[in-house]
N, C-alpha and C. Protein backbone atom coordinates (compact mmCIF):
# COMPACT_ATOMS: atom_id res chain seq x y z
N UNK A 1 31.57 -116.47 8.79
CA UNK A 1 30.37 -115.67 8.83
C UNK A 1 29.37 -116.26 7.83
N UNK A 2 27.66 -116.15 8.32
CA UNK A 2 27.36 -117.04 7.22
C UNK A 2 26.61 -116.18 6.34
N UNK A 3 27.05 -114.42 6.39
CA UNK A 3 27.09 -113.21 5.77
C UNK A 3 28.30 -112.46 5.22
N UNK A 4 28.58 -111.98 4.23
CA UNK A 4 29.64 -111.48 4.12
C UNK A 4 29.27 -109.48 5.00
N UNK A 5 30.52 -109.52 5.70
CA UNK A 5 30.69 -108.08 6.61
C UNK A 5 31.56 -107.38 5.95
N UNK A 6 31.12 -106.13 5.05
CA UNK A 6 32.01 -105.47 4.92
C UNK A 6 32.92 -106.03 3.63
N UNK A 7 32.22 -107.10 3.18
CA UNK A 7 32.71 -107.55 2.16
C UNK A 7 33.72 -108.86 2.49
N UNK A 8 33.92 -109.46 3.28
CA UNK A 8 34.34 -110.46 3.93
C UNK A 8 33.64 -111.40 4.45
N UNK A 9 33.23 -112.46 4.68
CA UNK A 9 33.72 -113.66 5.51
C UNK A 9 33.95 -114.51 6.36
N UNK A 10 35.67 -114.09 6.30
CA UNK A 10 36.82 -115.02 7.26
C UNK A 10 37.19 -113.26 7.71
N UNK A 11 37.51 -113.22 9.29
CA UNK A 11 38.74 -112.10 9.76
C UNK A 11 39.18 -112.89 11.17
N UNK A 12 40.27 -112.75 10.37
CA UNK A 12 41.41 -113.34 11.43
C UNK A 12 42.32 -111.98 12.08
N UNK A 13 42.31 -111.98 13.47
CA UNK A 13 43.03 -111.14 14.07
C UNK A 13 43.28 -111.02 15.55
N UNK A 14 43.40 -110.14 16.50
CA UNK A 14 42.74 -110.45 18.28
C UNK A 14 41.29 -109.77 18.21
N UNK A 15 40.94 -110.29 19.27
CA UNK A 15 39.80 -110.23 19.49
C UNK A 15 39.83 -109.19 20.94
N UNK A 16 39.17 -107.89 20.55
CA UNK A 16 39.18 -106.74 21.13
C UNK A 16 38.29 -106.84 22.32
N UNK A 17 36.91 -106.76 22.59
CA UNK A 17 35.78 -106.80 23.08
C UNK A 17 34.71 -108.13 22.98
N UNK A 18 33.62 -108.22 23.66
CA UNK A 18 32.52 -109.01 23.52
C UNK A 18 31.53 -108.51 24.61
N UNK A 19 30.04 -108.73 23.87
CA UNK A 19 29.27 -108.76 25.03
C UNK A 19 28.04 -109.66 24.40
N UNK A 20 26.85 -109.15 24.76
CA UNK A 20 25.48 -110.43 24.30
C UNK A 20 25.69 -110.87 23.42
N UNK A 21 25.80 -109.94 22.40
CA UNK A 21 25.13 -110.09 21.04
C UNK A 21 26.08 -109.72 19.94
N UNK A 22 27.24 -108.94 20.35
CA UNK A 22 28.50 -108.97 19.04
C UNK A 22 29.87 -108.94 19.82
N UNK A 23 30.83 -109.25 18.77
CA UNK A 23 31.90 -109.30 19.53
C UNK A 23 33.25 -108.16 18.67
N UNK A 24 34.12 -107.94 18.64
CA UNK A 24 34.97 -106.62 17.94
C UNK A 24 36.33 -107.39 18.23
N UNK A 25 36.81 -107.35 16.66
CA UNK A 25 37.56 -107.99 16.47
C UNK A 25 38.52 -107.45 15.37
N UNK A 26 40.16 -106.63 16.24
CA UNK A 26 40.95 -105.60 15.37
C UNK A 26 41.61 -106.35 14.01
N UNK A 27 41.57 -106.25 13.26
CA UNK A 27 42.04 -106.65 11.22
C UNK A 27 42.84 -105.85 11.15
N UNK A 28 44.31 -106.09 11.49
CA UNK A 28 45.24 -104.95 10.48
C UNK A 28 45.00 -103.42 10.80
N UNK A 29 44.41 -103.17 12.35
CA UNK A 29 44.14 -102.18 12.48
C UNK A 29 43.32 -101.33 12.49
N UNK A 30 42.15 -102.27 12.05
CA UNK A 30 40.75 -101.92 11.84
C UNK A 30 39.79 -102.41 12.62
N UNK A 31 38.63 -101.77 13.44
CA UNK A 31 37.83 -102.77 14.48
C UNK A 31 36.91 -103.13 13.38
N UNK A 32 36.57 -104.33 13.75
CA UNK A 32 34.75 -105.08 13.00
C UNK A 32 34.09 -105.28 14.31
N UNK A 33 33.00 -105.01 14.31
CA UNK A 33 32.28 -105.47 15.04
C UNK A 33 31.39 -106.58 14.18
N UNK A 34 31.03 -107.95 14.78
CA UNK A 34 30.61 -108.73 14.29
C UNK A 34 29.39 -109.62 15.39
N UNK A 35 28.24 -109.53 14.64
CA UNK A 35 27.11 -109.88 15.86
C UNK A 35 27.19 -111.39 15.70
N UNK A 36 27.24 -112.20 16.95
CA UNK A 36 27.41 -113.11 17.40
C UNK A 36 26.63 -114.88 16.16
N UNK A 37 24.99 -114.09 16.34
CA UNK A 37 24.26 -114.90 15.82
C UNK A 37 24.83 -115.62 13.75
N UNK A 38 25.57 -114.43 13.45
CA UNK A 38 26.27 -114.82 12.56
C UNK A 38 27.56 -115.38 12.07
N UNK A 39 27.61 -115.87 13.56
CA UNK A 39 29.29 -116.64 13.54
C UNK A 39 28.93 -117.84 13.27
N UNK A 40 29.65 -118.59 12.34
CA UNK A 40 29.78 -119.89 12.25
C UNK A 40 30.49 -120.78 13.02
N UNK A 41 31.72 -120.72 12.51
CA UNK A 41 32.56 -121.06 13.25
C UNK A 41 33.57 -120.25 13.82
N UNK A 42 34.36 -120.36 14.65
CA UNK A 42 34.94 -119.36 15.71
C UNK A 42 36.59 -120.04 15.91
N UNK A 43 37.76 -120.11 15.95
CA UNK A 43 39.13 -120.59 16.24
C UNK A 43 39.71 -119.60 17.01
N UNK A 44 39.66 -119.92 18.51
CA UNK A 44 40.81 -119.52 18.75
C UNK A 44 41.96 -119.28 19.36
N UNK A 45 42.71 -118.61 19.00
CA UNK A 45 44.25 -119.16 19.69
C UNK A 45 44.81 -118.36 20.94
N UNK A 46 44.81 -118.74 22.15
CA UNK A 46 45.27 -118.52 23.26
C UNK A 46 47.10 -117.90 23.04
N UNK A 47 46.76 -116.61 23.37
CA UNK A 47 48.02 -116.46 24.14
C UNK A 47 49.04 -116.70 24.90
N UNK A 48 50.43 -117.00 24.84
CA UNK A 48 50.92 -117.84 25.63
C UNK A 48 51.99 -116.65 25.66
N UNK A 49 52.28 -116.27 27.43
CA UNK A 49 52.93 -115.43 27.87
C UNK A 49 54.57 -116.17 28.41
């Protein structure tokens, strides 16, 4: 993030939702919603069933 959210950063977790402009992303149980334009960089890891 190239803001800190909530006092963070980095949140690593699944990724709940997305649409235009933010995306929601559950932490330990907690949703963030995080608007897009402030993502830096993004990783991530595919599910493998």
């Amino acid at each position: 993030m190239r803001f800190p959210i909530a006092g963070r950063r980095r949140f690593s977790g699944t990724l709940v939702s997305s649409d235009e402009e933010n995306i929601v992303v559950e932490v330990d149980g907690e949703s963030h919603s995080l608007p897009l334009k402030t993502i830096d960089t993004a990783r991530l890891v595919p599910e493998v069933a």
